[in-house]
C-alpha atoms as a PDB file:
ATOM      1  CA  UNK A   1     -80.724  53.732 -35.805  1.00  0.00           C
ATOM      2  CA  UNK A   2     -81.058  51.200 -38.710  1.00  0.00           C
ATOM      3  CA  UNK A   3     -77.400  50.337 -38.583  1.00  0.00           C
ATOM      4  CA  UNK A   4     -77.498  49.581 -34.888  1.00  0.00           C
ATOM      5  CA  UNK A   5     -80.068  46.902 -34.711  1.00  0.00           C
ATOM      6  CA  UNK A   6     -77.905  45.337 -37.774  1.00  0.00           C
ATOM      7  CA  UNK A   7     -75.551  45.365 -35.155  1.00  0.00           C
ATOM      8  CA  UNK A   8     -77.430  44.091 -32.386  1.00  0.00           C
ATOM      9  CA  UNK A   9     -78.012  41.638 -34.855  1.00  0.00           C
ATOM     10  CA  UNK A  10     -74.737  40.329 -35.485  1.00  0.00           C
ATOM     11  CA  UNK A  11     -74.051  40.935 -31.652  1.00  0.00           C
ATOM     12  CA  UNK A  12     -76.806  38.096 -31.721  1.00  0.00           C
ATOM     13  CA  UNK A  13     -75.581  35.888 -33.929  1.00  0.00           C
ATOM     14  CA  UNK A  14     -71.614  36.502 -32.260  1.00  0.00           C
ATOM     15  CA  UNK A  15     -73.204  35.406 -29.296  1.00  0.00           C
ATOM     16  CA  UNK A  16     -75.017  31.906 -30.781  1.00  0.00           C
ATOM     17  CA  UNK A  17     -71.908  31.419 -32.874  1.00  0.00           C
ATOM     18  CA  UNK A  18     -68.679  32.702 -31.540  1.00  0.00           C
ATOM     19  CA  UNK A  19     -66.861  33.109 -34.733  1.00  0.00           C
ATOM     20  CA  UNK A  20     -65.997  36.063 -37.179  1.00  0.00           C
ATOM     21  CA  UNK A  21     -65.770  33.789 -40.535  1.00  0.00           C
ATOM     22  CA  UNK A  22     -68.582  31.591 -40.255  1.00  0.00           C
ATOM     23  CA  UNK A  23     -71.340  34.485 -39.165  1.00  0.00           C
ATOM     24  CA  UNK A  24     -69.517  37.325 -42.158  1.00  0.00           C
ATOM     25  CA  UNK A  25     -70.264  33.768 -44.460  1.00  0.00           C
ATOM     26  CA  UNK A  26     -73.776  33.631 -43.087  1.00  0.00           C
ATOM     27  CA  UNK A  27     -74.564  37.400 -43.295  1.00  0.00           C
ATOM     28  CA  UNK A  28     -72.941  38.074 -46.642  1.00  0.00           C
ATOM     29  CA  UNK A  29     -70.542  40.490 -45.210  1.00  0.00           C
ATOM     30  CA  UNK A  30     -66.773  40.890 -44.616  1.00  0.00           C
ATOM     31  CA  UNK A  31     -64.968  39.872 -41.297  1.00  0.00           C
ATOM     32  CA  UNK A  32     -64.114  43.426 -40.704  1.00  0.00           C
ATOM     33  CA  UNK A  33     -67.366  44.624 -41.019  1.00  0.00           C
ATOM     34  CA  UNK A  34     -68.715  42.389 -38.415  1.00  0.00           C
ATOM     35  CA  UNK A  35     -66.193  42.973 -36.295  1.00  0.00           C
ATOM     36  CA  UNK A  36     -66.778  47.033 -37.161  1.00  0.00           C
ATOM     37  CA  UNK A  37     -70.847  45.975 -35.864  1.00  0.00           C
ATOM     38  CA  UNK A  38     -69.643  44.550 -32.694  1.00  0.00           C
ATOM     39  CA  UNK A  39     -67.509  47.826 -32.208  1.00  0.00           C
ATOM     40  CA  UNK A  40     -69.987  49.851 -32.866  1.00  0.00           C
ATOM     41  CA  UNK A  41     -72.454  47.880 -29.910  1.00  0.00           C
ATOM     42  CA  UNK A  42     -69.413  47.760 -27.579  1.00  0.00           C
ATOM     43  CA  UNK A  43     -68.787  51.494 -28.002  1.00  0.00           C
ATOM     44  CA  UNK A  44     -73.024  52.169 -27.890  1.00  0.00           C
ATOM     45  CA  UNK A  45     -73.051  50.537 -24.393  1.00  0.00           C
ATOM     46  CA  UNK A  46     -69.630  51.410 -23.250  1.00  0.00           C
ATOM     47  CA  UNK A  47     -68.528  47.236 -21.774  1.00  0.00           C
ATOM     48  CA  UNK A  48     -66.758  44.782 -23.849  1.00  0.00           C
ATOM     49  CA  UNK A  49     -68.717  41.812 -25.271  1.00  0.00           C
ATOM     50  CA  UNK A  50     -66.178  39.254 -25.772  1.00  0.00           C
ATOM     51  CA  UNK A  51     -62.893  38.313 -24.864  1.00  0.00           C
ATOM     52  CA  UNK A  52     -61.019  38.061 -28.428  1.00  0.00           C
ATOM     53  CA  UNK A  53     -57.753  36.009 -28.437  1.00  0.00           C
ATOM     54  CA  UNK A  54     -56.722  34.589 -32.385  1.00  0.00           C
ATOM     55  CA  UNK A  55     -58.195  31.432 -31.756  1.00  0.00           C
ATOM     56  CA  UNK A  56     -61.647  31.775 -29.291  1.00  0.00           C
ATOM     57  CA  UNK A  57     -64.264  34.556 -29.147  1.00  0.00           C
ATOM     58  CA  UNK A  58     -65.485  34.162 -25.684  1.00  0.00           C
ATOM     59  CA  UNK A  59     -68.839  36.480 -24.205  1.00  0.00           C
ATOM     60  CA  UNK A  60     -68.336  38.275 -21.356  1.00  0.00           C
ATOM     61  CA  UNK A  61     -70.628  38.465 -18.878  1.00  0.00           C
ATOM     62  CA  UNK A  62     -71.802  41.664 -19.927  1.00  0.00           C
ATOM     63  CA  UNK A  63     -72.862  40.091 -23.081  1.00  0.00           C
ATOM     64  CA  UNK A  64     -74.752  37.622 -21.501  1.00  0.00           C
ATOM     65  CA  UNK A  65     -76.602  40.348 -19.855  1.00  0.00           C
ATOM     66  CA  UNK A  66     -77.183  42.367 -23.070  1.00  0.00           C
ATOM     67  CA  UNK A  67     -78.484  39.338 -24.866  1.00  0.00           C
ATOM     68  CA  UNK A  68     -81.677  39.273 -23.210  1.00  0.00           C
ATOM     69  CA  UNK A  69     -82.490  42.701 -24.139  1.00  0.00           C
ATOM     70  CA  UNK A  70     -81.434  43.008 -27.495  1.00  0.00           C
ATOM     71  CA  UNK A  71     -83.663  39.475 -28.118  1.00  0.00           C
ATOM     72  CA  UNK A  72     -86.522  41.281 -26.089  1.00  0.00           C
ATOM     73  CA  UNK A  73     -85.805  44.283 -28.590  1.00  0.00           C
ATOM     74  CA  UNK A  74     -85.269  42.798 -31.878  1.00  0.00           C
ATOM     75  CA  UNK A  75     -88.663  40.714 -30.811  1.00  0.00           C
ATOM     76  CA  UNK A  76     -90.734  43.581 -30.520  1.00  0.00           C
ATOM     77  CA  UNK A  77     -89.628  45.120 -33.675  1.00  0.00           C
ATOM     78  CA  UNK A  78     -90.846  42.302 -35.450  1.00  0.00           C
ATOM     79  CA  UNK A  79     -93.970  42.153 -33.742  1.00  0.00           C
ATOM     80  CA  UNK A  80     -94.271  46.118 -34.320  1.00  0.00           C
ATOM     81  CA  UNK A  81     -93.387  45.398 -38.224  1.00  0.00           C
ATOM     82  CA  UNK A  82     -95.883  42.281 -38.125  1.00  0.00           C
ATOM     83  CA  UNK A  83     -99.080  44.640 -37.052  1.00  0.00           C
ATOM     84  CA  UNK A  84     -98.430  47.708 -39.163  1.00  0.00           C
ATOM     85  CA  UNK A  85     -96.503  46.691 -41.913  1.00  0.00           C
ATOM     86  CA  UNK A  86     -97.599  44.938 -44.790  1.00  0.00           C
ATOM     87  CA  UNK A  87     -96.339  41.459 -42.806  1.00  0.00           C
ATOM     88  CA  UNK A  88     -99.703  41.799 -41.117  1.00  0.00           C
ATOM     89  CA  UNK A  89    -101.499  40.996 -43.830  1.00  0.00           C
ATOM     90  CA  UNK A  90     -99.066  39.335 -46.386  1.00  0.00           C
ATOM     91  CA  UNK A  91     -96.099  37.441 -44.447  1.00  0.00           C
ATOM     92  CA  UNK A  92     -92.522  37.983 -46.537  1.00  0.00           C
ATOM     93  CA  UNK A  93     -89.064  37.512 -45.753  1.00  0.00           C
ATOM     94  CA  UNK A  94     -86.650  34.099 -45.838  1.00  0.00           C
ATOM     95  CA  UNK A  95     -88.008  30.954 -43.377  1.00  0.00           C
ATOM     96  CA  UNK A  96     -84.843  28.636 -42.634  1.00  0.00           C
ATOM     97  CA  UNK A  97     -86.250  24.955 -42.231  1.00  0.00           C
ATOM     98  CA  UNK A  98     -84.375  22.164 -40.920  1.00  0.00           C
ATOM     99  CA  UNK A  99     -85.370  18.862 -42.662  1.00  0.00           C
ATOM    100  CA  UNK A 100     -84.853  15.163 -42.698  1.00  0.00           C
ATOM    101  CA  UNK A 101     -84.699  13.723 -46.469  1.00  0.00           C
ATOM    102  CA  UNK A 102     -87.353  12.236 -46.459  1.00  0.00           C
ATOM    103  CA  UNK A 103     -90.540  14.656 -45.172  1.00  0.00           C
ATOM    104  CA  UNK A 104     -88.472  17.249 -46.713  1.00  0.00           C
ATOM    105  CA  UNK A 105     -88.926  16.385 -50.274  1.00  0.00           C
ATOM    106  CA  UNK A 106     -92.801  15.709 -49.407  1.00  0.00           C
ATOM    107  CA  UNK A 107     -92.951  18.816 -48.553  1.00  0.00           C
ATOM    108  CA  UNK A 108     -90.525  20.398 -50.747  1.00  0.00           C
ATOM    109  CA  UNK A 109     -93.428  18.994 -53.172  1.00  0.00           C
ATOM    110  CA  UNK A 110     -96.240  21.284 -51.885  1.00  0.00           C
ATOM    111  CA  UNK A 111     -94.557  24.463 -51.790  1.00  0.00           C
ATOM    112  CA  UNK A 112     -95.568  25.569 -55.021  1.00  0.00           C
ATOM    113  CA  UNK A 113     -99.276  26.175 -52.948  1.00  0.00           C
ATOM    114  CA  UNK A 114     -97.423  28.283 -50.301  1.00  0.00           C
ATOM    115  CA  UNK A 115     -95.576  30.892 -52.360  1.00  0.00           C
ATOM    116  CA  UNK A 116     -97.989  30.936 -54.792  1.00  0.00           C
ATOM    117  CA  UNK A 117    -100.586  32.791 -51.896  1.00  0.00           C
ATOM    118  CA  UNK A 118     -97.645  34.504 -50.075  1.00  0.00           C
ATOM    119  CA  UNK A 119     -95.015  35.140 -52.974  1.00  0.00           C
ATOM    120  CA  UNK A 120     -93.197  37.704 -50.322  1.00  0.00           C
ATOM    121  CA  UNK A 121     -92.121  34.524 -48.069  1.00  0.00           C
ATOM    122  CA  UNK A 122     -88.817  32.907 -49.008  1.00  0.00           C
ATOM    123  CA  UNK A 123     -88.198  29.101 -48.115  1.00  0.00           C
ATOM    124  CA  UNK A 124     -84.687  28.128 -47.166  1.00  0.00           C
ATOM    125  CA  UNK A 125     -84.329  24.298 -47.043  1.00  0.00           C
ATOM    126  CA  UNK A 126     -81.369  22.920 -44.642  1.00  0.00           C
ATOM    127  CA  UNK A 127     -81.949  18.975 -45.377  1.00  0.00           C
ATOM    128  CA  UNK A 128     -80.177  16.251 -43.657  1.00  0.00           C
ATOM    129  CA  UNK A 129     -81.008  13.167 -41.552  1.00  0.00           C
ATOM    130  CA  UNK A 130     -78.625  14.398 -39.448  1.00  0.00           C
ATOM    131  CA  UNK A 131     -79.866  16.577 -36.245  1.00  0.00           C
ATOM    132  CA  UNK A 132     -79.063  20.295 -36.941  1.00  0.00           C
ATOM    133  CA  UNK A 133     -78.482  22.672 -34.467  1.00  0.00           C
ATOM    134  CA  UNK A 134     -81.227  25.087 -33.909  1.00  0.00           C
ATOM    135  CA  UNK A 135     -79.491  27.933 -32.410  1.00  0.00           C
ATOM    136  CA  UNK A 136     -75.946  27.860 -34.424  1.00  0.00           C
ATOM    137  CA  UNK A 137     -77.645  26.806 -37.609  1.00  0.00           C
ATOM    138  CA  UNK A 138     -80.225  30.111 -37.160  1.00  0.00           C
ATOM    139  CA  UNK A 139     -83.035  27.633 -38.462  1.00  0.00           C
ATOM    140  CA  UNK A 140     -86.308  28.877 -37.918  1.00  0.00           C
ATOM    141  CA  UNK A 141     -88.109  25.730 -37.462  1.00  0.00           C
ATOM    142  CA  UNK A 142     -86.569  22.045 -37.280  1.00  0.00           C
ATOM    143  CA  UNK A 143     -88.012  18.803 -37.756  1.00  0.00           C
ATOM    144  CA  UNK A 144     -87.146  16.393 -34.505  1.00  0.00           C
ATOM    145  CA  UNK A 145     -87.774  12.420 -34.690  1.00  0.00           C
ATOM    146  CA  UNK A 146     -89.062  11.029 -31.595  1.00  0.00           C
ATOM    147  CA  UNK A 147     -88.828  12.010 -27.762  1.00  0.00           C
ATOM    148  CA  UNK A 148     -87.209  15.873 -27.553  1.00  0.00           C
ATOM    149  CA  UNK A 149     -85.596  15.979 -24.728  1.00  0.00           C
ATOM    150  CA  UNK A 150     -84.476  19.667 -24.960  1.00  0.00           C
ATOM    151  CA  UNK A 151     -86.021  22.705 -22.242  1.00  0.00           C
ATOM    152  CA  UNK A 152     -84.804  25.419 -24.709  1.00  0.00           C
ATOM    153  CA  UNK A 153     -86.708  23.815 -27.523  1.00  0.00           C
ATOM    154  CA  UNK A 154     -90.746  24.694 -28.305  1.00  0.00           C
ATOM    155  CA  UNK A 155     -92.584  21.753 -28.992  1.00  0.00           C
ATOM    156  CA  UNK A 156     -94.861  21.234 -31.695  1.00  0.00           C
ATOM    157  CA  UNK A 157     -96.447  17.333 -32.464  1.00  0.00           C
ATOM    158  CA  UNK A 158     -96.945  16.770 -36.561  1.00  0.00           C
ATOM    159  CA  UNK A 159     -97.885  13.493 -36.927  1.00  0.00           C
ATOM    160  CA  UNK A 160     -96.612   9.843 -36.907  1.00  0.00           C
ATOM    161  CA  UNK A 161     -95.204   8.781 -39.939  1.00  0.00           C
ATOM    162  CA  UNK A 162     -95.629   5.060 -40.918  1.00  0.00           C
ATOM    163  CA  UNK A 163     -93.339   2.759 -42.374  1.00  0.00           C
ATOM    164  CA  UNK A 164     -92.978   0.062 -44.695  1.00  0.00           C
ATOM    165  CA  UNK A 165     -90.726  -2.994 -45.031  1.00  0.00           C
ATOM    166  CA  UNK A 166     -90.061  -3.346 -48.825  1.00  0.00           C
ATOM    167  CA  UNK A 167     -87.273  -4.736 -51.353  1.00  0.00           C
ATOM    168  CA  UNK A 168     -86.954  -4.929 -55.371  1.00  0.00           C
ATOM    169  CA  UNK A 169     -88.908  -8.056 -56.828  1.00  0.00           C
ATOM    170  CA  UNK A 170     -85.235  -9.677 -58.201  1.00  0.00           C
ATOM    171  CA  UNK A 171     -84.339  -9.188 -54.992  1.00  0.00           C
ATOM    172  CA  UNK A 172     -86.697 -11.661 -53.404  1.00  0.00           C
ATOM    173  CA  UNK A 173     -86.936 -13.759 -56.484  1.00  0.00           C
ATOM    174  CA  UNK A 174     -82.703 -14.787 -55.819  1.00  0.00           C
ATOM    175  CA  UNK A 175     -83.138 -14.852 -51.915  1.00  0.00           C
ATOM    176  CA  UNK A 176     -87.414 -15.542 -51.342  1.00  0.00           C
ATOM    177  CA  UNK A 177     -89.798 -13.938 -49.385  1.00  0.00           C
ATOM    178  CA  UNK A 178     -89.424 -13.307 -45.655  1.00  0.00           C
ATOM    179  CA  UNK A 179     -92.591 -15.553 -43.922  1.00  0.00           C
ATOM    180  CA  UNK A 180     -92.220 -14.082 -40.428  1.00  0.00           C
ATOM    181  CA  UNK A 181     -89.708 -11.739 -38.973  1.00  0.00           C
ATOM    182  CA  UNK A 182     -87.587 -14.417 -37.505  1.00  0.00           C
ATOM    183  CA  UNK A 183     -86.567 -15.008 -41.571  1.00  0.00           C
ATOM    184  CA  UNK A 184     -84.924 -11.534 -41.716  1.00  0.00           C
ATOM    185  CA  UNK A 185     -82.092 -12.517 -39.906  1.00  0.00           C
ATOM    186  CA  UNK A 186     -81.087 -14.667 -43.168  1.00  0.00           C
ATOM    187  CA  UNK A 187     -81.375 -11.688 -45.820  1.00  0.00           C
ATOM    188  CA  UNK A 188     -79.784  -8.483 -46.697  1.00  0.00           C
ATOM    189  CA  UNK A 189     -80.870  -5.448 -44.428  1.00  0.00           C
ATOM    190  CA  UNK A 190     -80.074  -2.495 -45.828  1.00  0.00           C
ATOM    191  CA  UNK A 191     -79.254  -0.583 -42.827  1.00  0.00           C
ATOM    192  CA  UNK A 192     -80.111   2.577 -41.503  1.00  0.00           C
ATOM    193  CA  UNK A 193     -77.927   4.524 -39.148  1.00  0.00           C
ATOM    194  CA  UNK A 194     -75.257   6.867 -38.065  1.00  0.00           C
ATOM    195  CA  UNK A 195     -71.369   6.591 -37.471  1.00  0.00           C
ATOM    196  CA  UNK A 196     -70.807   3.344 -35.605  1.00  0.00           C
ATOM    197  CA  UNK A 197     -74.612   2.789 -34.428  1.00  0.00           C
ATOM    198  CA  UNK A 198     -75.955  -0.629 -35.221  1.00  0.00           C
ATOM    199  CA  UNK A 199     -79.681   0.059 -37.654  1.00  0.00           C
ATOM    200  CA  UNK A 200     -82.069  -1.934 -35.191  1.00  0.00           C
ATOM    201  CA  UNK A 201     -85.452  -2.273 -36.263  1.00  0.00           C
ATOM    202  CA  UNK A 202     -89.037  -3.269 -33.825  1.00  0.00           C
ATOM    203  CA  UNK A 203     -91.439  -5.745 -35.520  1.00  0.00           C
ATOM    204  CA  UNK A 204     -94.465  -6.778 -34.074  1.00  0.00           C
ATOM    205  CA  UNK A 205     -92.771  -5.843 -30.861  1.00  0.00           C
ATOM    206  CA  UNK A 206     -89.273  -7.392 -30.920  1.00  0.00           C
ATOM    207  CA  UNK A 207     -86.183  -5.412 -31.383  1.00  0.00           C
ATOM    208  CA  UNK A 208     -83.787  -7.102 -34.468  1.00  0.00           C
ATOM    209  CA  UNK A 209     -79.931  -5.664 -35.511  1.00  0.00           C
ATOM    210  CA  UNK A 210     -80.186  -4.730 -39.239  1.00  0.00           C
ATOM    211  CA  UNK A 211     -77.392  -5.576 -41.297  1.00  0.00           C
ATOM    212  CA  UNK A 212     -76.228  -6.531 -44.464  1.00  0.00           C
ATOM    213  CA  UNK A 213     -73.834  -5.221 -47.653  1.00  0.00           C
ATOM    214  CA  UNK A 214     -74.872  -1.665 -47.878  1.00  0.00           C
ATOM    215  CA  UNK A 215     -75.814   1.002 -44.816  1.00  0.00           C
ATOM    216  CA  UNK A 216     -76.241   4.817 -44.754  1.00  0.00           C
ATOM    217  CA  UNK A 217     -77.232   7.772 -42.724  1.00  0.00           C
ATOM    218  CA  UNK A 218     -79.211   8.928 -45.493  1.00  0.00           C
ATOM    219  CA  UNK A 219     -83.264   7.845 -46.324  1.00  0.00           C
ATOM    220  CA  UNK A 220     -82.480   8.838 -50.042  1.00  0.00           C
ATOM    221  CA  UNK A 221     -79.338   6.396 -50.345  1.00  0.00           C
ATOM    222  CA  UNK A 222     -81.370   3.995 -48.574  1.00  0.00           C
ATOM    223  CA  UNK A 223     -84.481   4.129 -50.812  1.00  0.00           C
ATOM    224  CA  UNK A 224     -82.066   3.836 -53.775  1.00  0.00           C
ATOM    225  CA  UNK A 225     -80.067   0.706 -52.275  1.00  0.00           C
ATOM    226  CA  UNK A 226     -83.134  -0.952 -52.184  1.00  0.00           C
ATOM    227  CA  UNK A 227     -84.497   0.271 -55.754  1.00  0.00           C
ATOM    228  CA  UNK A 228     -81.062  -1.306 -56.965  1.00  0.00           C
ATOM    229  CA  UNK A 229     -81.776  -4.436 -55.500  1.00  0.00           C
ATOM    230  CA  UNK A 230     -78.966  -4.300 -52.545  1.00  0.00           C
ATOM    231  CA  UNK A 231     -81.435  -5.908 -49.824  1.00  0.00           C
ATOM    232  CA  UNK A 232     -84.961  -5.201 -47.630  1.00  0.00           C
ATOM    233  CA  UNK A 233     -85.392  -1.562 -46.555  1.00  0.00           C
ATOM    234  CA  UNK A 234     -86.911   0.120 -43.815  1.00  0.00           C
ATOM    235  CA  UNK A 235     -88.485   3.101 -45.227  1.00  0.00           C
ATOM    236  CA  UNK A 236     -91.270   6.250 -44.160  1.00  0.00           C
ATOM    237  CA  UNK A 237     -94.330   4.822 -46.632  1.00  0.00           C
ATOM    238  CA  UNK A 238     -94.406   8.309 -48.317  1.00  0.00           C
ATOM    239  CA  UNK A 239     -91.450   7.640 -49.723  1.00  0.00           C
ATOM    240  CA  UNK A 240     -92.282   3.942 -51.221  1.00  0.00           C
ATOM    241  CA  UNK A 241     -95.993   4.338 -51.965  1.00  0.00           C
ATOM    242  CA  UNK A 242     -95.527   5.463 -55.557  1.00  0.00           C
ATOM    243  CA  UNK A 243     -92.853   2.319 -56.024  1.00  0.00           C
ATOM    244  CA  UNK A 244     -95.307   0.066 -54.623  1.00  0.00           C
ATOM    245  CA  UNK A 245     -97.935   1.012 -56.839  1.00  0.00           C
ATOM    246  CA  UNK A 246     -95.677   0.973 -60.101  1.00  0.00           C
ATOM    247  CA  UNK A 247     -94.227  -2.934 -58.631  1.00  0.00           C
ATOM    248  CA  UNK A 248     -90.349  -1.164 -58.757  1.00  0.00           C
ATOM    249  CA  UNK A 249     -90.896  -2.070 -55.472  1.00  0.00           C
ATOM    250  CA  UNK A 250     -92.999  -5.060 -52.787  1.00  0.00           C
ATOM    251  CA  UNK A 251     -94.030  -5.363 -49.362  1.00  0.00           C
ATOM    252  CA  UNK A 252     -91.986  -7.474 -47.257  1.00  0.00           C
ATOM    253  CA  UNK A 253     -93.918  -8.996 -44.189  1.00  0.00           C
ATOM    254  CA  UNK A 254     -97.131  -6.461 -45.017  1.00  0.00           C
ATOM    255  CA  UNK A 255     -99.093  -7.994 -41.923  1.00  0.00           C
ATOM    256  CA  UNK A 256     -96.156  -7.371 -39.470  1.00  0.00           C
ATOM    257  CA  UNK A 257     -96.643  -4.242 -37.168  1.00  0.00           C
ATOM    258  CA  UNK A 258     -94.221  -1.476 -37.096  1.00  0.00           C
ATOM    259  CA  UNK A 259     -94.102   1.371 -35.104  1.00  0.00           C
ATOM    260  CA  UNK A 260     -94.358   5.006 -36.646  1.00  0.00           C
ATOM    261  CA  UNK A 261     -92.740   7.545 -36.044  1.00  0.00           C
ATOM    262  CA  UNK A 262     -93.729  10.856 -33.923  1.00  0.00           C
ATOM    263  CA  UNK A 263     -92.380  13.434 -35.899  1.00  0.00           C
ATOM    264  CA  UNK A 264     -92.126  17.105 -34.098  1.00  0.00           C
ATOM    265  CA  UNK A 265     -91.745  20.532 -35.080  1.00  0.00           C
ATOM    266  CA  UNK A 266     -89.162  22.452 -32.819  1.00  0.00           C
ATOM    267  CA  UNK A 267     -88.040  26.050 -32.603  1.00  0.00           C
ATOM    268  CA  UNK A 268     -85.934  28.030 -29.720  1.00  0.00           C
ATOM    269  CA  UNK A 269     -88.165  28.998 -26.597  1.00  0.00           C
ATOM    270  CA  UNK A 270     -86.239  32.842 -26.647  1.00  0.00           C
ATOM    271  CA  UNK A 271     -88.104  33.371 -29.988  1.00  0.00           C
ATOM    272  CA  UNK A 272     -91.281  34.505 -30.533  1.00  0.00           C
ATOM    273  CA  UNK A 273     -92.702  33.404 -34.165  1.00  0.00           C
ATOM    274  CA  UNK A 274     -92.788  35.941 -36.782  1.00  0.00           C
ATOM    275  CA  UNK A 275     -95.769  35.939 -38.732  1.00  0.00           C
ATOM    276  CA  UNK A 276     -93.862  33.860 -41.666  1.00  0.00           C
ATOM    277  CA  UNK A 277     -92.539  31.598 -39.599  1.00  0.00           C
ATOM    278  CA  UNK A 278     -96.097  30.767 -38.216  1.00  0.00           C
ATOM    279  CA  UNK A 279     -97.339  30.683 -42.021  1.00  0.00           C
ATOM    280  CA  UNK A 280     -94.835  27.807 -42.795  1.00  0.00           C
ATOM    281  CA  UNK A 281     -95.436  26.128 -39.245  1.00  0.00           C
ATOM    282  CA  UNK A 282     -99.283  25.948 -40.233  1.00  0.00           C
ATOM    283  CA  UNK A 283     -98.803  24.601 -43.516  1.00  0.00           C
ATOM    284  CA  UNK A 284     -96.471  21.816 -41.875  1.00  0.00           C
ATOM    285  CA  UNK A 285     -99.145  20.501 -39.788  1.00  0.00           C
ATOM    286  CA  UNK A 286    -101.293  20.701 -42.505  1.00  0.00           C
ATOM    287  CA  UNK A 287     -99.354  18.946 -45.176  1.00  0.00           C
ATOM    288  CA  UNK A 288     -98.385  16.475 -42.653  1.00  0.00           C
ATOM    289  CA  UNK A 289     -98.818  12.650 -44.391  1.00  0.00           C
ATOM    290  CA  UNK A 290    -101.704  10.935 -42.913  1.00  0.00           C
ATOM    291  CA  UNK A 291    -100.647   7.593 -41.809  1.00  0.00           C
ATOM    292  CA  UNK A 292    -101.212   4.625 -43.733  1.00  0.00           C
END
């Protein structure tokens, strides 16, 4: 019985990810093996799953069919393990997390507290500014920046997280200090953004481009730019607060209003949360940086 639900498993994940390679890499096995799983499931029912050419792996509508109740079953199982087992009362087992650079190492900072009262539960990190994939990535929670516009998604609000204009003091001391927002347009904005968007940034209600000699899609390559010197930076406040304090870093424009972010915690709606995955979702809302 054991070895059929790790087939239904990787019947799962075949289904999420059509490809061999990438879910044997993901599941620490061999391609043959998963393709021996998928066998095994297409023998157990009697239909076949996928249509398998050398290039595609394409469900068949049978598979689409069996999908909902091997979720439905692999679901209860967990539940089943979650009120007898030992899961109940001490959640275990690996929690993949997708998150953005920056509110990942805040809280990448706090997990010491977590698996020191639940040192069953594993923490797998997936961080990147970039928008991961819930489904094909197989993360169990995902951070989301702003409006989610997704039905197959689960919705959780965090917080708002505030940010800060800021640049290195030689910085303003060869170019001056911004009086109003109007000035920006004659300094060095270190831009945020991805492929060939232009970084735009809102103060005190207007909408400005950002540019200048240095842009990234990354918060951390960002924070550094501006640590170097390269320009102002529009950065969360959690991640300039201790620069601030120390002067490696100053406020540009501190009585301008920006808007913060609403930051959401997502995971798919055909899931229902395991008792670890629950664990780290409360602990996100708790550690969540209070605006300021």
């Amino acid at each position: 019985m054991s070895d059929l639900l790790l087939a239904m498993r990787t019947f799962i994940r075949l289904h999420e990810m059509p490809n061999f390679s990438r879910v044997a890499q993901e599941m620490h096995a061999s391609h043959t093996t998963i393709a021996r799983r998928l066998d095994q499931v297409e023998a157990h029912f009697g239909v076949p799953l996928f249509h398998r050419t050398t290039r595609r792996l394409v469900p068949t509508g049978e598979a689409d069919r069996l999908l909902v109740h091997a979720r439905a079953m692999l679901d209860a199982l967990d539940a089943a393990e979650a009120d007898f087992g030992a899961a109940r009362d001490q959640p275990r087992g690996l929690v993949r997390i997708g998150l953005t650079t920056a509110l990942g190492l805040h809280y990448v900072e706090r997990l010491g507290k977590l698996t020191a009262r639940h040192p069953g539960l594993q923490i797998d990190c997936a961080m990147t500014d970039w928008q991961r994939d819930v489904v094909e990535d197989r993360l169990d929670l995902a951070l989301r920046v702003g409006p989610v516009g997704d039905d197959s998604l689960v919705i959780h609000p965090l917080g708002r997280l505030a940010r800060r204009l800021v640049a290195h003091p030689d910085y303003l001391a060869r170019h001056g200090m911004p009086v109003r927002a109007d000035d920006l347009a004659d300094h060095q904005c270190i831009a945020y953004a991805y492929g060939d968007r232009r970084a735009r940034w809102t103060i005190d209600g207007r909408e400005r481009l950002a540019a200048g000699v240095f842009r990234s899609d990354n918060s951390e390559a960002v924070h550094r730019a501006a640590l170097s010197g390269l320009g102002i930076a529009l950065l969360p406040a959690i991640r300039v607060a201790m620069d601030l304090a120390a002067g490696r870093l100053m406020p540009v424009l501190p009585a301008s209003t920006i808007a913060p972010l609403d930051i959401f915690a997502v995971h798919p709606s055909h899931r229902r949360l395991p008792p670890r995955v629950r664990l780290v979702l409360d602990f996100m809302k708790a550690n969540f940086p209070s605006e300021g």
